[in-house]
PDB file of N, CA and C in Angstrom:
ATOM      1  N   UNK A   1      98.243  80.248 102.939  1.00  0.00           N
ATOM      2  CA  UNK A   1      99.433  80.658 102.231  1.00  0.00           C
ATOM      3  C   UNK A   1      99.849  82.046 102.695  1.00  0.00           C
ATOM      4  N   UNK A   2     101.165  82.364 102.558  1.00  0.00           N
ATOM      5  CA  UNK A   2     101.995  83.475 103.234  1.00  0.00           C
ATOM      6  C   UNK A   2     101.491  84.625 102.341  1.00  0.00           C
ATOM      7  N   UNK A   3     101.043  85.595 102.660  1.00  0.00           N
ATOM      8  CA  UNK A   3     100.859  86.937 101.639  1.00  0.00           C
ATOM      9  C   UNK A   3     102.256  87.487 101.321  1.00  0.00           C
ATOM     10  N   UNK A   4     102.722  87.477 100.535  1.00  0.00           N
ATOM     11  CA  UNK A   4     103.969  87.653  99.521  1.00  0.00           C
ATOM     12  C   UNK A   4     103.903  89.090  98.675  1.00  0.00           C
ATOM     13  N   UNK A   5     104.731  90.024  99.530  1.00  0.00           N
ATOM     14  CA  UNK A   5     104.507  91.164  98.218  1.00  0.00           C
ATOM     15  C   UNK A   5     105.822  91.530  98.707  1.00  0.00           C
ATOM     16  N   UNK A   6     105.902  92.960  97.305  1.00  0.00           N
ATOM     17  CA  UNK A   6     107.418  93.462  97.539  1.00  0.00           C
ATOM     18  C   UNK A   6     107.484  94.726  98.444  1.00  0.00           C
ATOM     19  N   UNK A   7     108.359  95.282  98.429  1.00  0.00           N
ATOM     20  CA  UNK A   7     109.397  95.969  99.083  1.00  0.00           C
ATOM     21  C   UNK A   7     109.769  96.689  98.376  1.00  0.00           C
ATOM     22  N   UNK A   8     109.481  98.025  97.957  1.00  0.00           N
ATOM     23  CA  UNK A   8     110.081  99.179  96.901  1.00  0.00           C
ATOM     24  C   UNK A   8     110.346 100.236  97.097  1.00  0.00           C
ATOM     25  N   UNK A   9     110.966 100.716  96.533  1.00  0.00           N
ATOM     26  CA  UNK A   9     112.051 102.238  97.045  1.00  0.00           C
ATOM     27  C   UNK A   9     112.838 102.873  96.126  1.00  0.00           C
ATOM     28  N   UNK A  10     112.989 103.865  95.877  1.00  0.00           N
ATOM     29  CA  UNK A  10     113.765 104.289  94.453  1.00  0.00           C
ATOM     30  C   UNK A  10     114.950 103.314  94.172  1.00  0.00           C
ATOM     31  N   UNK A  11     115.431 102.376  94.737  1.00  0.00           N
ATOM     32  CA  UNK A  11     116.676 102.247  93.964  1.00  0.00           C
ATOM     33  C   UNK A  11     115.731 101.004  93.137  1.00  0.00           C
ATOM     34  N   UNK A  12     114.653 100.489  92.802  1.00  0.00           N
ATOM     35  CA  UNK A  12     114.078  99.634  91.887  1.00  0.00           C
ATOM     36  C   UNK A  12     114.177  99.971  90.698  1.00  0.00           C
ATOM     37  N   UNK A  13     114.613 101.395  90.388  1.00  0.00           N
ATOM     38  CA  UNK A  13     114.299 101.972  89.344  1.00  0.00           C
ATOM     39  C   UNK A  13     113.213 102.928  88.319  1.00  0.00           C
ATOM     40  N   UNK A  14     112.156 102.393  88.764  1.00  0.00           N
ATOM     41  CA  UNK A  14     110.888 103.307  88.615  1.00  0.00           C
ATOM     42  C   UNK A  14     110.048 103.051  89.535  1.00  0.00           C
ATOM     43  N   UNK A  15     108.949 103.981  89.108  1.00  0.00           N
ATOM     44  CA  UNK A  15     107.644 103.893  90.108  1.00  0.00           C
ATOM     45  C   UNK A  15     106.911 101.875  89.746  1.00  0.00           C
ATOM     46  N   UNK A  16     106.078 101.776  90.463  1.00  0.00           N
ATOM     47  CA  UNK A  16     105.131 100.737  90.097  1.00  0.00           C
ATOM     48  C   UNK A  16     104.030 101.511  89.469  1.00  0.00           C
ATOM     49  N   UNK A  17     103.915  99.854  88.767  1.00  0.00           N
ATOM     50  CA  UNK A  17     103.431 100.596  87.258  1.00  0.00           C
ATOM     51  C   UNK A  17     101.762  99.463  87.028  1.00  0.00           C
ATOM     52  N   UNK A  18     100.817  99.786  86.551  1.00  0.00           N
ATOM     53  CA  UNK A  18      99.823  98.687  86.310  1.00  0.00           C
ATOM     54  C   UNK A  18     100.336  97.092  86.397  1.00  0.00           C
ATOM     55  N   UNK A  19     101.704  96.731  85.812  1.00  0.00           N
ATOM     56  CA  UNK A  19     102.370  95.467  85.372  1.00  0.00           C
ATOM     57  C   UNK A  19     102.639  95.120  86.986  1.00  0.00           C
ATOM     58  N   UNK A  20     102.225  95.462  87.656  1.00  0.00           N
ATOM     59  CA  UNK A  20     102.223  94.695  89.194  1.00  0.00           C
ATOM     60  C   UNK A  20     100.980  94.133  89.243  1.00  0.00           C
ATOM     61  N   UNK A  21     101.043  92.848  90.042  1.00  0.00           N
ATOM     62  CA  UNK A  21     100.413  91.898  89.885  1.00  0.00           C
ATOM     63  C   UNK A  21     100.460  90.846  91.122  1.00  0.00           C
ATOM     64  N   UNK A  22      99.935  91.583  92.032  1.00  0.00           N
ATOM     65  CA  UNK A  22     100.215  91.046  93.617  1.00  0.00           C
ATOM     66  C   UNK A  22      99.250  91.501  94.084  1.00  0.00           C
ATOM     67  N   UNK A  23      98.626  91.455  95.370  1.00  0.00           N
ATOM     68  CA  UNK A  23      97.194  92.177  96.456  1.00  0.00           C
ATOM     69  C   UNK A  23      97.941  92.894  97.282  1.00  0.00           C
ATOM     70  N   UNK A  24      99.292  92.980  97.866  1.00  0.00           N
ATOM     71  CA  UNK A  24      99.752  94.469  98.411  1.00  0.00           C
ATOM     72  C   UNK A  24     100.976  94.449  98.068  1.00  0.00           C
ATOM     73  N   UNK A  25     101.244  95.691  98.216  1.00  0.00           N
ATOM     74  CA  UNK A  25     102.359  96.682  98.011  1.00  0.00           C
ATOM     75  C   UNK A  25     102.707  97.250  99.605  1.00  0.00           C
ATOM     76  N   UNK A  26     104.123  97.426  99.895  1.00  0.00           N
ATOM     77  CA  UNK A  26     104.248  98.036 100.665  1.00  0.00           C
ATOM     78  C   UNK A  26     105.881  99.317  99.929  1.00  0.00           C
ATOM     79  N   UNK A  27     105.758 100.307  99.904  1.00  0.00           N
ATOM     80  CA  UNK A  27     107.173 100.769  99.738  1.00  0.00           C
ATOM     81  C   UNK A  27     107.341 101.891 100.285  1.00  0.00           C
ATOM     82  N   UNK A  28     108.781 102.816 100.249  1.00  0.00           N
ATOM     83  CA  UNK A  28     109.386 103.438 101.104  1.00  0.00           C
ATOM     84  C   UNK A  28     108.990 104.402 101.262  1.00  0.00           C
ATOM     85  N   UNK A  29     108.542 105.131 102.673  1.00  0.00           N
ATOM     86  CA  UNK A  29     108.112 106.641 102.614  1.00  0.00           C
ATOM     87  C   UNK A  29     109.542 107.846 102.758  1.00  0.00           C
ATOM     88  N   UNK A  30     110.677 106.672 103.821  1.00  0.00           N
ATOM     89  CA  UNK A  30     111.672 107.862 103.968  1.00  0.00           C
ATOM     90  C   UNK A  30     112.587 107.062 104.021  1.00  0.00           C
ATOM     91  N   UNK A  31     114.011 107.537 103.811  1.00  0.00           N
ATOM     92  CA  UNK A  31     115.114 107.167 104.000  1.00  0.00           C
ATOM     93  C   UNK A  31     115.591 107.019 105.424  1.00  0.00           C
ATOM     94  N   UNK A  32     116.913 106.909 105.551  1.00  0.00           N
ATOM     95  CA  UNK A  32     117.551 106.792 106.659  1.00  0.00           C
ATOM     96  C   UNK A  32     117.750 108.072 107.316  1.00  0.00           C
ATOM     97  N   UNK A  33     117.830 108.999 106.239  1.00  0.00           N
ATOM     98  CA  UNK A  33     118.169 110.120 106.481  1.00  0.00           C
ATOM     99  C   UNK A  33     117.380 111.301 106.404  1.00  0.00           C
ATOM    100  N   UNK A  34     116.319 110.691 107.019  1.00  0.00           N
ATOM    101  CA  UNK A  34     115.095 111.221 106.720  1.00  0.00           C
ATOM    102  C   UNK A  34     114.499 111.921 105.435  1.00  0.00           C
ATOM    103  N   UNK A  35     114.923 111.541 104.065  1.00  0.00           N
ATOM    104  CA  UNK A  35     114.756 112.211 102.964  1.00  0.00           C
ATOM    105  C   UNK A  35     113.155 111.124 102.200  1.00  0.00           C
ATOM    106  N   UNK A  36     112.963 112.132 102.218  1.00  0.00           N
ATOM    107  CA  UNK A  36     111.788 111.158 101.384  1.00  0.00           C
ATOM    108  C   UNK A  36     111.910 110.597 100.069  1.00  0.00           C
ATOM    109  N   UNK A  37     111.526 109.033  99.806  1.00  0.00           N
ATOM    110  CA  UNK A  37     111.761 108.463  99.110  1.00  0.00           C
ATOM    111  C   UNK A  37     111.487 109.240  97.691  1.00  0.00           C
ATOM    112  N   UNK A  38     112.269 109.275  96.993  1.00  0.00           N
ATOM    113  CA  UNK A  38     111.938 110.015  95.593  1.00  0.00           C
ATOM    114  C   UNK A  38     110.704 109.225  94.738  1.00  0.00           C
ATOM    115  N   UNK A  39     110.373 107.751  94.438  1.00  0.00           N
ATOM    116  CA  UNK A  39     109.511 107.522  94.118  1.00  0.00           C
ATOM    117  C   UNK A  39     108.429 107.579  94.824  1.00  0.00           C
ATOM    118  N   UNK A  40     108.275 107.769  96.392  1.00  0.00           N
ATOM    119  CA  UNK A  40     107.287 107.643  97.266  1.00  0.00           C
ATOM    120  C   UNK A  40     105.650 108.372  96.592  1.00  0.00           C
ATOM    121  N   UNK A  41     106.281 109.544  96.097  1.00  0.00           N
ATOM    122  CA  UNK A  41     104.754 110.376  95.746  1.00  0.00           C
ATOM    123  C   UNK A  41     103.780 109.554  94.687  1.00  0.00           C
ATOM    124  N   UNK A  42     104.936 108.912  93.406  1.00  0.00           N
ATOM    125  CA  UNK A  42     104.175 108.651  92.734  1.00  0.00           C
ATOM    126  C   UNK A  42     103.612 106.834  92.923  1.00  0.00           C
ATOM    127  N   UNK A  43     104.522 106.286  93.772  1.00  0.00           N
ATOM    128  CA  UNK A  43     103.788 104.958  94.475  1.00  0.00           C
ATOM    129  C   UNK A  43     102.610 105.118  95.387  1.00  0.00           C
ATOM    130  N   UNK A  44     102.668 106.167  96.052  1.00  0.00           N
ATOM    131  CA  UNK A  44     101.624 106.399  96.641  1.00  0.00           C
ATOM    132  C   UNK A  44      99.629 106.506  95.774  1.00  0.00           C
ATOM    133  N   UNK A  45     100.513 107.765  95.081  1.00  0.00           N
ATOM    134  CA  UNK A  45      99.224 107.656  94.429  1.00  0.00           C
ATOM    135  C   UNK A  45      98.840 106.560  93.164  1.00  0.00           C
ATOM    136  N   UNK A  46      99.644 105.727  92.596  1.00  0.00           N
ATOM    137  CA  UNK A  46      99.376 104.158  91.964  1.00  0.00           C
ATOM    138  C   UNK A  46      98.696 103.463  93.234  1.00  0.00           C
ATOM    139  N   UNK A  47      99.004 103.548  93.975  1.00  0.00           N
ATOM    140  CA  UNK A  47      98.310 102.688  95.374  1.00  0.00           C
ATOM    141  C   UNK A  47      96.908 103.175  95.386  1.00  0.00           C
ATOM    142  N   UNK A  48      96.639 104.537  95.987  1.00  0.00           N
ATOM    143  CA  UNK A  48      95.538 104.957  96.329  1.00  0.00           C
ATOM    144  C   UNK A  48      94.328 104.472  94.987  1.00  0.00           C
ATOM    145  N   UNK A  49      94.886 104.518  93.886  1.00  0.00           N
ATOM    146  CA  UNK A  49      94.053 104.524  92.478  1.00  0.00           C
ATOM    147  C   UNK A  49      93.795 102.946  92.295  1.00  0.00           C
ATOM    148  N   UNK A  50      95.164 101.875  92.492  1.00  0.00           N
ATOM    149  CA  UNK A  50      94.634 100.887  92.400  1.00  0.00           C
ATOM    150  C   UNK A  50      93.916  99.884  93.442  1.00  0.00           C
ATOM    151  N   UNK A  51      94.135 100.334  94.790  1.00  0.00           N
ATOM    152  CA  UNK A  51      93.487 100.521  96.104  1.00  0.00           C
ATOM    153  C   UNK A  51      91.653 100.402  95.784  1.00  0.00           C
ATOM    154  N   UNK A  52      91.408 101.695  94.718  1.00  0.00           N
ATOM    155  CA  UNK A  52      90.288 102.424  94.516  1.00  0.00           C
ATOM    156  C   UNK A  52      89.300 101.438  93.622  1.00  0.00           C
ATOM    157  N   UNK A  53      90.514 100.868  92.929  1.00  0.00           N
ATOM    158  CA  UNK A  53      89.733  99.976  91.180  1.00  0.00           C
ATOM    159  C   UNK A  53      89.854  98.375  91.912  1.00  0.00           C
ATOM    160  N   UNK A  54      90.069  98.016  93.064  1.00  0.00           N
ATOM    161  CA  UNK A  54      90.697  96.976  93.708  1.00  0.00           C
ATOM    162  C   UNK A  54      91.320  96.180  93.149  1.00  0.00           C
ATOM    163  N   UNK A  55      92.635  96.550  92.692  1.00  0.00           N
ATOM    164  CA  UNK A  55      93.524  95.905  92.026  1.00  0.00           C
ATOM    165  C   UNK A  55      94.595  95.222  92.802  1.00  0.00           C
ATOM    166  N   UNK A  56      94.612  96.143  94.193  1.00  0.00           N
ATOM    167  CA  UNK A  56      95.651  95.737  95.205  1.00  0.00           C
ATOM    168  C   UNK A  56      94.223  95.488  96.522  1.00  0.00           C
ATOM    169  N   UNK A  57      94.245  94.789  97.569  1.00  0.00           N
ATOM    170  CA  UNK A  57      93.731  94.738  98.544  1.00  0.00           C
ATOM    171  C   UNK A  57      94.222  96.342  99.531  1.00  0.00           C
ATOM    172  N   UNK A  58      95.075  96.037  99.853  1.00  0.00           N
ATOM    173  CA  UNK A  58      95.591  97.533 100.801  1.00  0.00           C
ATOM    174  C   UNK A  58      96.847  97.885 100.245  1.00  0.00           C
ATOM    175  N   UNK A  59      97.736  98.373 100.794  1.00  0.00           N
ATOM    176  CA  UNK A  59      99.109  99.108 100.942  1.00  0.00           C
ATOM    177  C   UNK A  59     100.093  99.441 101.987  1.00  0.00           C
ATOM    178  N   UNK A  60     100.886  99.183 102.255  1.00  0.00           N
ATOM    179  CA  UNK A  60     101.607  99.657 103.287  1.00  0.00           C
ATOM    180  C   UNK A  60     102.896 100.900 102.802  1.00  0.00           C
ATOM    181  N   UNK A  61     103.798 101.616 103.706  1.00  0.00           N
ATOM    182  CA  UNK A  61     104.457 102.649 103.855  1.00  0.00           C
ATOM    183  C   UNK A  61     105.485 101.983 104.837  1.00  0.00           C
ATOM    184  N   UNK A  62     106.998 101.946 104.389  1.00  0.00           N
ATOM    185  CA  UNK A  62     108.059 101.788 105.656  1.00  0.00           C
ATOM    186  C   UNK A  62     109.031 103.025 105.346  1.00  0.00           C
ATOM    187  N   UNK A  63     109.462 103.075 106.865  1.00  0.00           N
ATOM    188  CA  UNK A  63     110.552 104.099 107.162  1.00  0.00           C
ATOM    189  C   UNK A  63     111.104 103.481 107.696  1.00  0.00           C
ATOM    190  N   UNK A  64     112.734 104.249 107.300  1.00  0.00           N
ATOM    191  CA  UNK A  64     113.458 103.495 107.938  1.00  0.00           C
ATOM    192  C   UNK A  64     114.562 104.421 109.235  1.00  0.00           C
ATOM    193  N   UNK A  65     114.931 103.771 110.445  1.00  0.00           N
ATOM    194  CA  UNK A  65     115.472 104.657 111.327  1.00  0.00           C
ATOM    195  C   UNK A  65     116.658 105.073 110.628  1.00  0.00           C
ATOM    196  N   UNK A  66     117.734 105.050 111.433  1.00  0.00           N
ATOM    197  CA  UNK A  66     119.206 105.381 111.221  1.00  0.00           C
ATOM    198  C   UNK A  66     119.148 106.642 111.692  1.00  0.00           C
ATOM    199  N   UNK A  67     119.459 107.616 111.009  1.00  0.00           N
ATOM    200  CA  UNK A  67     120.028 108.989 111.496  1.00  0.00           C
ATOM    201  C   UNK A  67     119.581 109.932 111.659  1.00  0.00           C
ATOM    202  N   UNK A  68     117.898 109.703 112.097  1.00  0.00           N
ATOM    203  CA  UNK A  68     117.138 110.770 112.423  1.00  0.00           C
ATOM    204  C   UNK A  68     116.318 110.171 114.126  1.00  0.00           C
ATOM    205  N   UNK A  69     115.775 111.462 114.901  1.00  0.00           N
ATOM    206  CA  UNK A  69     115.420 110.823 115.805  1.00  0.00           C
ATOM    207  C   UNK A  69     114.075 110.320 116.136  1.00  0.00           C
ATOM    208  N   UNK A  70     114.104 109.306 116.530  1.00  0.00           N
ATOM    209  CA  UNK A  70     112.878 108.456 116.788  1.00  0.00           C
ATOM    210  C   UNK A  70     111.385 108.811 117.145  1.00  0.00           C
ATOM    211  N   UNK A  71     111.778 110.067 117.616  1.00  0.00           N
ATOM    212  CA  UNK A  71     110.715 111.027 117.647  1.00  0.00           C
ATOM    213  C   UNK A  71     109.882 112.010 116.504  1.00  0.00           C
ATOM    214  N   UNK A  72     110.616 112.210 115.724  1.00  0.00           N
ATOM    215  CA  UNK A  72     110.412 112.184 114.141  1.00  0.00           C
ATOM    216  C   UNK A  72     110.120 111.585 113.313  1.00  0.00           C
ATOM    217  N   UNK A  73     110.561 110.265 113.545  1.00  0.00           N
ATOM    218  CA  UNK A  73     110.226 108.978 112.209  1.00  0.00           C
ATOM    219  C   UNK A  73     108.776 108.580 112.303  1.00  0.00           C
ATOM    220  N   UNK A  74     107.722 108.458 113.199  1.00  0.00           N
ATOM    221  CA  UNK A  74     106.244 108.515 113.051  1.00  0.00           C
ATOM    222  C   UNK A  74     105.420 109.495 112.000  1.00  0.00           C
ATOM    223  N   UNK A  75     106.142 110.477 112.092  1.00  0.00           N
ATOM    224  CA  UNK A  75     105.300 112.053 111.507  1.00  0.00           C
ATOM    225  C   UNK A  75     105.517 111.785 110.056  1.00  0.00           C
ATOM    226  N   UNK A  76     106.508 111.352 109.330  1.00  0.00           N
ATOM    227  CA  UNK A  76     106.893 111.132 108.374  1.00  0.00           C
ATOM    228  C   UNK A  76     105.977 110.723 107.380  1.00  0.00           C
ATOM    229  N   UNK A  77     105.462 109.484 107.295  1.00  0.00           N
ATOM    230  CA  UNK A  77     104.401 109.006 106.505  1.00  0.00           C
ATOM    231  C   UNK A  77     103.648 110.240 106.164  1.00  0.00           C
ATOM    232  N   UNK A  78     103.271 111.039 107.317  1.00  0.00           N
ATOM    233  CA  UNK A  78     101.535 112.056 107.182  1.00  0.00           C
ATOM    234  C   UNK A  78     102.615 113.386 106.374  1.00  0.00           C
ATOM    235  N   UNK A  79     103.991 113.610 106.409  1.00  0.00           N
ATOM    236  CA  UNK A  79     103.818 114.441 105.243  1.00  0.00           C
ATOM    237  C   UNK A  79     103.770 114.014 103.442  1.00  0.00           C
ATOM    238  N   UNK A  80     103.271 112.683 103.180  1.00  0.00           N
ATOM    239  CA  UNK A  80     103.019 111.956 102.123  1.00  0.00           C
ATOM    240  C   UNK A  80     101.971 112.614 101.903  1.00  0.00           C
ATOM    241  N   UNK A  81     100.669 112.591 102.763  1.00  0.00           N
ATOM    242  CA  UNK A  81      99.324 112.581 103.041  1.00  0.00           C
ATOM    243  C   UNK A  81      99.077 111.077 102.862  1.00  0.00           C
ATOM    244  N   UNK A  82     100.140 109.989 103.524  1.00  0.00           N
ATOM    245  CA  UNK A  82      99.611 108.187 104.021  1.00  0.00           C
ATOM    246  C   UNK A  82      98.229 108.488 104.615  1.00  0.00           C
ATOM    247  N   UNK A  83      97.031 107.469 103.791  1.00  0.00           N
ATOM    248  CA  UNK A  83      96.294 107.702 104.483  1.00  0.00           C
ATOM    249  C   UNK A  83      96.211 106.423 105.908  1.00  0.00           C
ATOM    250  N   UNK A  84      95.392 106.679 106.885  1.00  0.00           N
ATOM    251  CA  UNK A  84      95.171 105.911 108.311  1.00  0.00           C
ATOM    252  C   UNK A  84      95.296 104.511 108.048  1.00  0.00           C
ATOM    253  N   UNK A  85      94.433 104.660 107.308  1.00  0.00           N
ATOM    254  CA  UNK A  85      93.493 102.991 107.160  1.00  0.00           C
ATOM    255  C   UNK A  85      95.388 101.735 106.185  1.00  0.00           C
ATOM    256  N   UNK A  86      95.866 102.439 105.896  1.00  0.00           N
ATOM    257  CA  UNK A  86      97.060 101.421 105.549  1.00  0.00           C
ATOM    258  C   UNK A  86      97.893 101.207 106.513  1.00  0.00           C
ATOM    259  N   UNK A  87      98.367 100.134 105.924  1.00  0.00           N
ATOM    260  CA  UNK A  87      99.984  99.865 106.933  1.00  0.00           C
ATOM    261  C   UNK A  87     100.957 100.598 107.058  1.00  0.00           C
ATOM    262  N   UNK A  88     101.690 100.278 108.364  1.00  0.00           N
ATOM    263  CA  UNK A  88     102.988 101.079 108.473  1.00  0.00           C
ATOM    264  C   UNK A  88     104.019 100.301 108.851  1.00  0.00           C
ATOM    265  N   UNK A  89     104.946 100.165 108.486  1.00  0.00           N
ATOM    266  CA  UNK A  89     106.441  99.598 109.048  1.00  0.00           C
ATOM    267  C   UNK A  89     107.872 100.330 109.186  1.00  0.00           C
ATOM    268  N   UNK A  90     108.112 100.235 110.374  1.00  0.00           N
ATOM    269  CA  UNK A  90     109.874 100.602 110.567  1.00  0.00           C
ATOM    270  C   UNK A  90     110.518  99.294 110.039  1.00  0.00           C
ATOM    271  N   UNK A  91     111.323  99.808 108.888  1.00  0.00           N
ATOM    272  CA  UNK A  91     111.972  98.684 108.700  1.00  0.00           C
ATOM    273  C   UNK A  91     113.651  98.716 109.227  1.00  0.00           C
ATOM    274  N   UNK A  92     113.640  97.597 110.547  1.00  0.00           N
ATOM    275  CA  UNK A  92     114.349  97.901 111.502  1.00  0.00           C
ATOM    276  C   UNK A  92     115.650  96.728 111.164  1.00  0.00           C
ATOM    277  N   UNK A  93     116.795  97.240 110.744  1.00  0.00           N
ATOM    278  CA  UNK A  93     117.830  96.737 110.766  1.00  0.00           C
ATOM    279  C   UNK A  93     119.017  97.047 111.090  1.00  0.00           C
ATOM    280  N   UNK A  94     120.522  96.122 111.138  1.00  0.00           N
ATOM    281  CA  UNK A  94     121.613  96.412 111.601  1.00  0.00           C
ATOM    282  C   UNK A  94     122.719  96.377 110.532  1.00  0.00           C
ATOM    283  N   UNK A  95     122.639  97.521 109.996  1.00  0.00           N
ATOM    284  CA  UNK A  95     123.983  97.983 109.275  1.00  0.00           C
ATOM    285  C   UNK A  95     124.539  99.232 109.953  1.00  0.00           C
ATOM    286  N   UNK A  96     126.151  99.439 109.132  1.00  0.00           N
ATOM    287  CA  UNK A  96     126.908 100.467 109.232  1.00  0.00           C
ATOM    288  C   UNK A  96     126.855 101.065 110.749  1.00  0.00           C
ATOM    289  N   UNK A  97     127.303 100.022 111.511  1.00  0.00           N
ATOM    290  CA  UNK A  97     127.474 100.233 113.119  1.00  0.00           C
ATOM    291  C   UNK A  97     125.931 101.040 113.967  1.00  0.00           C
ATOM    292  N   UNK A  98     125.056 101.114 113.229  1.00  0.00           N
ATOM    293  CA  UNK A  98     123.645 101.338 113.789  1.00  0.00           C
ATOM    294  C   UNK A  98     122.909 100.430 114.433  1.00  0.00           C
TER     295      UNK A  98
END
């Protein structure tokens, strides 16, 4: 069976909260515009804690390109403090003539 989890980023509305109920998480470390996700800090550390109590198997972190340069968008995650051992994704799409 397909491992099925979400995709989160401030516009969900809040952080994730215990009431998740899946084996990973992946959500946003930065914007397009290179701004860091406003919920990012506190998804992060719900991850690391339920990571810890194994509530989730792992975690992942996506950034997304657009309007910063490509040479930058790697570094991003590590000013979270993302740790190694999780996932990472560019989440790579085609809007607004990009």
């Amino acid at each position: 069976m397909a491992n099925v989890y979400p995709d989160v980023s401030e516009h969900q509305g809040s952080a994730v909260t215990d009431a998740f109920n899946r084996r990973f998480l992946m959500f946003r470390a930065t914007s397009e515009w290179d701004r860091p996700d406003a919920k990012a800090p506190a998804n992060l550390a719900w991850s690391l804690k339920a990571r810890t109590a194994a509530k989730v198997d792992n975690f992942g972190v996506y950034v997304i390109p657009g309007f910063v340069s490509n040479k930058v968008l790697p570094a991003r995650p590590g000013t979270l403090k993302v740790p190694n051992d999780c996932v990472g994704m560019t989440d790579w799409e085609r809007w607004s003539g990009k």
